[in-house]
Protein backbone atom coordinates (compact mmCIF):
# COMPACT_ATOMS: atom_id res chain seq x y z
CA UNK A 1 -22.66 13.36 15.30
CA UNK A 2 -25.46 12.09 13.03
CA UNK A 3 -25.34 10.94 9.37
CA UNK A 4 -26.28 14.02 6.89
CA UNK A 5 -28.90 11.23 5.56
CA UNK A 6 -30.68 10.89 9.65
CA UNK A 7 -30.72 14.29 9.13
CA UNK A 8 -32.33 15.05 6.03
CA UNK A 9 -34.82 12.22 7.27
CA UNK A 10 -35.72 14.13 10.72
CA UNK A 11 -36.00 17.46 8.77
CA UNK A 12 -38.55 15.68 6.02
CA UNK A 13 -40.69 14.33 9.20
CA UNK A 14 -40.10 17.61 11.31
CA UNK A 15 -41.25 19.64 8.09
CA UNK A 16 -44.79 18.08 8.31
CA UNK A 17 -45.23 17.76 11.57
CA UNK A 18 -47.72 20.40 13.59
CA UNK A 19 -44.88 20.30 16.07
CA UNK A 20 -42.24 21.62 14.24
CA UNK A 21 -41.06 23.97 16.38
CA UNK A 22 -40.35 22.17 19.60
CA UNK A 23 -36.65 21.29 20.38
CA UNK A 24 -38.35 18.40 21.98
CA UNK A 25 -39.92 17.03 19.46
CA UNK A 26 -37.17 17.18 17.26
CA UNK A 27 -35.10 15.47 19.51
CA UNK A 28 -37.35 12.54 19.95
CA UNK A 29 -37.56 12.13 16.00
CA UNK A 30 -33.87 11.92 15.66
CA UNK A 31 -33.53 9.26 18.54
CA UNK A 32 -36.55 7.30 17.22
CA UNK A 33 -34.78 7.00 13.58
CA UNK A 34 -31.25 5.78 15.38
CA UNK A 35 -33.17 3.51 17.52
CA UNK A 36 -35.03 2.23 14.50
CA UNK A 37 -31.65 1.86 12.40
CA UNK A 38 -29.89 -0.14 14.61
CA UNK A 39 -32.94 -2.46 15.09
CA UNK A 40 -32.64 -3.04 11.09
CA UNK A 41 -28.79 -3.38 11.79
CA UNK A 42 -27.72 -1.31 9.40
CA UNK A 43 -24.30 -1.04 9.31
CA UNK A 44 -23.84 3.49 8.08
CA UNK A 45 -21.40 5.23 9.68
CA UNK A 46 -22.21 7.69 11.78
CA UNK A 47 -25.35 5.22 13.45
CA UNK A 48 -25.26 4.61 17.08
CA UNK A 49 -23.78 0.87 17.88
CA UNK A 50 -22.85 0.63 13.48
CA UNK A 51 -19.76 -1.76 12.39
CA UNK A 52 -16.99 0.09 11.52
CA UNK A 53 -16.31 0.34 7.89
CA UNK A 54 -13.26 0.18 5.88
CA UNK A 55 -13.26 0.83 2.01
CA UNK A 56 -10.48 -0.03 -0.33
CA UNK A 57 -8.34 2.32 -1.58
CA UNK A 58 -8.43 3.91 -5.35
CA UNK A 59 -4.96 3.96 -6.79
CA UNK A 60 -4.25 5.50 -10.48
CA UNK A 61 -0.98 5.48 -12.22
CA UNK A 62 -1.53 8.99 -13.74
CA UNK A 63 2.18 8.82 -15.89
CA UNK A 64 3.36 7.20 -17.83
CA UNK A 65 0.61 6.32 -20.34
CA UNK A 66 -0.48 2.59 -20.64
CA UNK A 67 0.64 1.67 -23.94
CA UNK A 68 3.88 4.04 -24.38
CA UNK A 69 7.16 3.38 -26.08
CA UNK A 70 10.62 4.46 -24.33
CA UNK A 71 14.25 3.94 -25.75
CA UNK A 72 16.16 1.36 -23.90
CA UNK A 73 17.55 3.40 -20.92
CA UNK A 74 15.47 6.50 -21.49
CA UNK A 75 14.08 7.86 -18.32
CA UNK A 76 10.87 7.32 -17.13
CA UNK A 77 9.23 9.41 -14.68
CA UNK A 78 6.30 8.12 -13.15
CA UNK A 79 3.26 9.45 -11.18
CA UNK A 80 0.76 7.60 -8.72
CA UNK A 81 -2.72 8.89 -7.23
CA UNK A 82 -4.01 7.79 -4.17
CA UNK A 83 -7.66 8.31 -2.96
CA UNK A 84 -8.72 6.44 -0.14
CA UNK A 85 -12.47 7.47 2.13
CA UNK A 86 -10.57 6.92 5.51
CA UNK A 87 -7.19 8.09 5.12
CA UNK A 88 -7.34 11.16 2.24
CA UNK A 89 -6.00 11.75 -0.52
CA UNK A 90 -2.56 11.89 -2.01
CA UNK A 91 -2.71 14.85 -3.49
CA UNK A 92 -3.38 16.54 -0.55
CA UNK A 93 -0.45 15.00 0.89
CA UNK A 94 -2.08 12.97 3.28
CA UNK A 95 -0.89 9.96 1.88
CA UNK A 96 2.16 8.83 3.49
CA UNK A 97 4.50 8.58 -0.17
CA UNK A 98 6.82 6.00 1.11
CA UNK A 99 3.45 3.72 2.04
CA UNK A 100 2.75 3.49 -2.05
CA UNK A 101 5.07 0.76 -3.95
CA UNK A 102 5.79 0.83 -8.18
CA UNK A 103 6.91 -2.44 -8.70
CA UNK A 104 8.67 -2.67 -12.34
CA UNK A 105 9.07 -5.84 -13.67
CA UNK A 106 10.62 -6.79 -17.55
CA UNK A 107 9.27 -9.13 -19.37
CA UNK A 108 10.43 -10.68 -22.51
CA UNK A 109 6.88 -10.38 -24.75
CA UNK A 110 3.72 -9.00 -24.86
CA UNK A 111 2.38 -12.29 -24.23
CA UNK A 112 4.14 -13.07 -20.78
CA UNK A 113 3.29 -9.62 -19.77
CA UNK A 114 -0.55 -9.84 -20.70
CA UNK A 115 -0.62 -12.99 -19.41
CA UNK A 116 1.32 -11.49 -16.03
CA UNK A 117 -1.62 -8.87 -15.88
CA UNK A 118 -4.75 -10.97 -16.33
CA UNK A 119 -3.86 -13.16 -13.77
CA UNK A 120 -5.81 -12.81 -10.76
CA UNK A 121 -3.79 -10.35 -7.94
CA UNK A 122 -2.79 -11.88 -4.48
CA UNK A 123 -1.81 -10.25 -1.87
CA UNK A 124 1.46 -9.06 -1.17
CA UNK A 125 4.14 -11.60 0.01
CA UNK A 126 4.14 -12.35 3.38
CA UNK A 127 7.60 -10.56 3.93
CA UNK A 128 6.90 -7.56 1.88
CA UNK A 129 3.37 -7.07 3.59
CA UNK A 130 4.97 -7.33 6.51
CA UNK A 131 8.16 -4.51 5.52
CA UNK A 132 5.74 -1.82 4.12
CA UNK A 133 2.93 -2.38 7.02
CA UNK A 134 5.74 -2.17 9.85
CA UNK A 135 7.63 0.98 10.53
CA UNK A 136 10.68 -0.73 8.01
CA UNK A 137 10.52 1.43 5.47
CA UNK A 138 10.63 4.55 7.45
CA UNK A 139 14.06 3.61 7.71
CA UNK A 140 15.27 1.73 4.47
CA UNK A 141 14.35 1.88 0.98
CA UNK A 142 14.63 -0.48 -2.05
CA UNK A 143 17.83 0.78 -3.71
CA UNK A 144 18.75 3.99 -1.96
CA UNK A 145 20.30 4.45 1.75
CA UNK A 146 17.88 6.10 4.59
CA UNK A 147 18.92 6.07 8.15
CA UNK A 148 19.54 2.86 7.61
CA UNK A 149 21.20 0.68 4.68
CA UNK A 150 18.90 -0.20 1.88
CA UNK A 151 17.24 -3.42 1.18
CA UNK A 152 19.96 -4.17 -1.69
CA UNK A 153 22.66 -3.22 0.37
CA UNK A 154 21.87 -5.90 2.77
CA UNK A 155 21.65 -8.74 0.49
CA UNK A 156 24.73 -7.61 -0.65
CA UNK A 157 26.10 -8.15 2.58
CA UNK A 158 24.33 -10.83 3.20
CA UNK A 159 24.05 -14.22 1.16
CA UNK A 160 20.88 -16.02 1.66
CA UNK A 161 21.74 -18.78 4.30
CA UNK A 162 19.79 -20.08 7.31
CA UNK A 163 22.50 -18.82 9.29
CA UNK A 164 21.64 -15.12 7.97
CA UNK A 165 18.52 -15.13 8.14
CA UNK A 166 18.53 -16.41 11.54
CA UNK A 167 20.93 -13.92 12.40
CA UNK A 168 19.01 -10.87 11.19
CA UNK A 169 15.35 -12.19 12.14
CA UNK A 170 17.47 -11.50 15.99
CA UNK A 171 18.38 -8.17 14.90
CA UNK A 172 14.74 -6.66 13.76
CA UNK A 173 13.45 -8.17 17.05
CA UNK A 174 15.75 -7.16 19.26
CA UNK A 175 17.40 -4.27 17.68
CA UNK A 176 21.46 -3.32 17.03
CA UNK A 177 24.07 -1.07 16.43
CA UNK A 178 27.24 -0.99 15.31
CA UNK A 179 26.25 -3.43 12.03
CA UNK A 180 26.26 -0.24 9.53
CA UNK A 181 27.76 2.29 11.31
CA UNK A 182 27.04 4.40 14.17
CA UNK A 183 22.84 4.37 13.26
CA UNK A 184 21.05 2.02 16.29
CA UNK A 185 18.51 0.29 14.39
CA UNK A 186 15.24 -0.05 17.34
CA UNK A 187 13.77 -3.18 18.53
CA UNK A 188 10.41 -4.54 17.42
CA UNK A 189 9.00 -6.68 19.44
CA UNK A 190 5.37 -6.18 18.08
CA UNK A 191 6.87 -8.92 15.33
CA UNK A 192 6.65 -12.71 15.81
CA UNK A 193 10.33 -14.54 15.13
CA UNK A 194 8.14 -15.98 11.88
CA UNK A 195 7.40 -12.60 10.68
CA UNK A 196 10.84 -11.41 11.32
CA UNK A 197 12.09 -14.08 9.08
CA UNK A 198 9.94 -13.79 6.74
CA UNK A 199 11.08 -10.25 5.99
CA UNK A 200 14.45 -11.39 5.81
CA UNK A 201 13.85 -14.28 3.49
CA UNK A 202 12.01 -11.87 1.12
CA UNK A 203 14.97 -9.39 1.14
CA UNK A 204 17.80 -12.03 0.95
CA UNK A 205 15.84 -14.08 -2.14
CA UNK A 206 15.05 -10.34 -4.19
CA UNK A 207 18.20 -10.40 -5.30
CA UNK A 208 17.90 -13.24 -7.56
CA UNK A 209 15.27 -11.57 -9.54
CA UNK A 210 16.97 -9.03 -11.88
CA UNK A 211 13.93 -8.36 -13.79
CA UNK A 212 12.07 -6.49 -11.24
CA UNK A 213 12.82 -3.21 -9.48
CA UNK A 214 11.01 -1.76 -6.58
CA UNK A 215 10.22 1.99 -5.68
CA UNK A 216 8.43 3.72 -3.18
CA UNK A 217 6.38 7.40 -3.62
CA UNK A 218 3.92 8.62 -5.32
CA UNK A 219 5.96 10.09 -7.98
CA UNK A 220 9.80 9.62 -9.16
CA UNK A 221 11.48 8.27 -11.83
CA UNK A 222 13.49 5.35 -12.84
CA UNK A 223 15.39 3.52 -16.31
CA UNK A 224 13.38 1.87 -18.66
CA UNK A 225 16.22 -1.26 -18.62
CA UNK A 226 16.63 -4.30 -20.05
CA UNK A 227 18.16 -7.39 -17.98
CA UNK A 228 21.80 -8.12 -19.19
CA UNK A 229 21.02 -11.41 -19.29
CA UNK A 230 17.78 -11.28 -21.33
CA UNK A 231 17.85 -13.35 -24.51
CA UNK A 232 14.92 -11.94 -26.00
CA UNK A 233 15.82 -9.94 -30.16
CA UNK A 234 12.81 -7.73 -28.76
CA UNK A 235 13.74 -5.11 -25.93
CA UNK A 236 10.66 -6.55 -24.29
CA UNK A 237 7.59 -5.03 -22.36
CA UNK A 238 7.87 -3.13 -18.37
CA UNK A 239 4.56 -4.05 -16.32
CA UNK A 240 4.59 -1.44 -13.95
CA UNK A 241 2.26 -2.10 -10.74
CA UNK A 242 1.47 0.87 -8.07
CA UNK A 243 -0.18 -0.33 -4.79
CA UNK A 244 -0.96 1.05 -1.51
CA UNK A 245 -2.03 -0.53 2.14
CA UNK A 246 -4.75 1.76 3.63
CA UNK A 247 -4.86 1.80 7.45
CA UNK A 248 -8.30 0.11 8.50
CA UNK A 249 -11.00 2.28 9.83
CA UNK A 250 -10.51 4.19 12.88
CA UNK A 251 -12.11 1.77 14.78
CA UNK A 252 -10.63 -1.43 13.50
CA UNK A 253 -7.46 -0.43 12.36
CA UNK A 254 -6.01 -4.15 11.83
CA UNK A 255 -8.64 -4.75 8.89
CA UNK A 256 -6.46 -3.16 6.20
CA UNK A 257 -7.24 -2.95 2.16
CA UNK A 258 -5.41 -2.53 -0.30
CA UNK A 259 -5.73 -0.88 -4.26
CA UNK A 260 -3.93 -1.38 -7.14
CA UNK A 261 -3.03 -0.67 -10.65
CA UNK A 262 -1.10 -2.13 -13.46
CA UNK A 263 -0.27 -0.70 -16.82
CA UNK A 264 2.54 -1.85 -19.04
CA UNK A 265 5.07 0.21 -21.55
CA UNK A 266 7.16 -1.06 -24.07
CA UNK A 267 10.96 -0.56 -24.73
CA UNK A 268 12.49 -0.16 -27.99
């Protein structure tokens, strides 16, 4: 299959040619112009022997408006778009929902949370990266039981200690049963022990952060809270940051990109 641009350029040549109407001919002017492209390397899809290309995704938090005011526990429903060249569009549904993260996190002034958003975005944690690129959150969500128990329900259960995080590093690689009830949670060996713990060590050390909340979808809803043990006279500002992890190109899947937005709200 040819680039619509190869053929608009054999159809321009074939148009003044006085031998337009052999198949031939034709043929030879479209292998000429792919032989000629890949001698200038140029790197279009749909050009014999081209790189593959990956382009980041385009995510939009459509609701709520940058800049709005909620009550203190009023909820806020929230809505993400997705657009991404490789794998669709989220309104088409062919965005996987659980793939796209809101991360909600308080903060005590406008200043902290400007100064939150102008600072230059890294990548996720290496834990977190690792949860929402793996097949973890198929299974388990931030706050809400799946199949299997949720990612606050385990660092209930589980203090962070060496020990635990030893312990459950084991169980994503090698898989159990029994743990939270009669649910067998797979094996993954695909993981490295290091990655593996480093999921673990992000899940167990969450906890200690009560001023930011994690959801996963493209749309849903959550409180618009302030942390009991905030000492701020203001309610304080929500910086609320929607990403989502594309899937590489189809021909180099492990080169992934990812898109983001930020917008903040205040509470009152």
């Amino acid at each position: 299959m040819f680039s619509k641009k190869v053929i608009r350029a054999v159809l321009r040549r074939r148009n003044g040619c006085p031998f337009a109407a052999s198949t031939g001919f034709l043929l030879a002017a479209v292998l000429s112009l792919v032989s000629f492209a890949a001698v200038r390397g140029q790197e279009k899809p749909g050009i014999l022997g081209a790189k593959p290309v990956n382009h980041p995704p385009a995510v939009k938090i459509v609701s709520p408006k940058a800049g709005s005011t909620y009550e203190e526990n009023a909820q806020v429903r929230y809505e993400i778009d997705v657009s991404d060249q490789e794998d669709g569009e989220s309104k088409f549904q062919e965005i996987n929902s659980a793939e796209v993260l809101l991360i909600v996190r308080h903060f005590s002034s406008p200043e902290a949370a400007e100064a939150a958003m102008s600072r230059t975005i890294a990548d996720d944690p290496p834990g977190l990266g690792t949860l929402r690129t793996s097949d973890c959150i198929n299974c388990h969500a931030f706050d809400a039981r799946l199949i299997g128990p949720s990612f606050a329900d385990i660092r209930k259960r589980y203090p962070y200690s060496q020990a635990s995080v030893d312990s459950l590093s084991r169980h994503i690689l090698q898989g159990t049963s029994g743990a939270w009830g009669s649910i067998k949670m797979p094996s993954h060996p695909e993981l490295t022990m290091q990655q593996a713990a480093a999921c673990v060590t992000w899940i167990l050390n969450t906890a200690a952060d009560s001023e930011t909340n994690y959801y996963t979808g493209t749309e849903g809803a959550f409180r618009a809270t302030v942390p009991p043990d905030s000492k701020s006279k203001d309610k304080g500002i929500l910086v609320l940051t929607a990403s989502y992890t594309d899937h590489g190109s189809k021909d180099d899947p492990s080169r992934r990109m990812q898109g983001r937005d930020s917008i903040r709200i205040r509470i009152q």
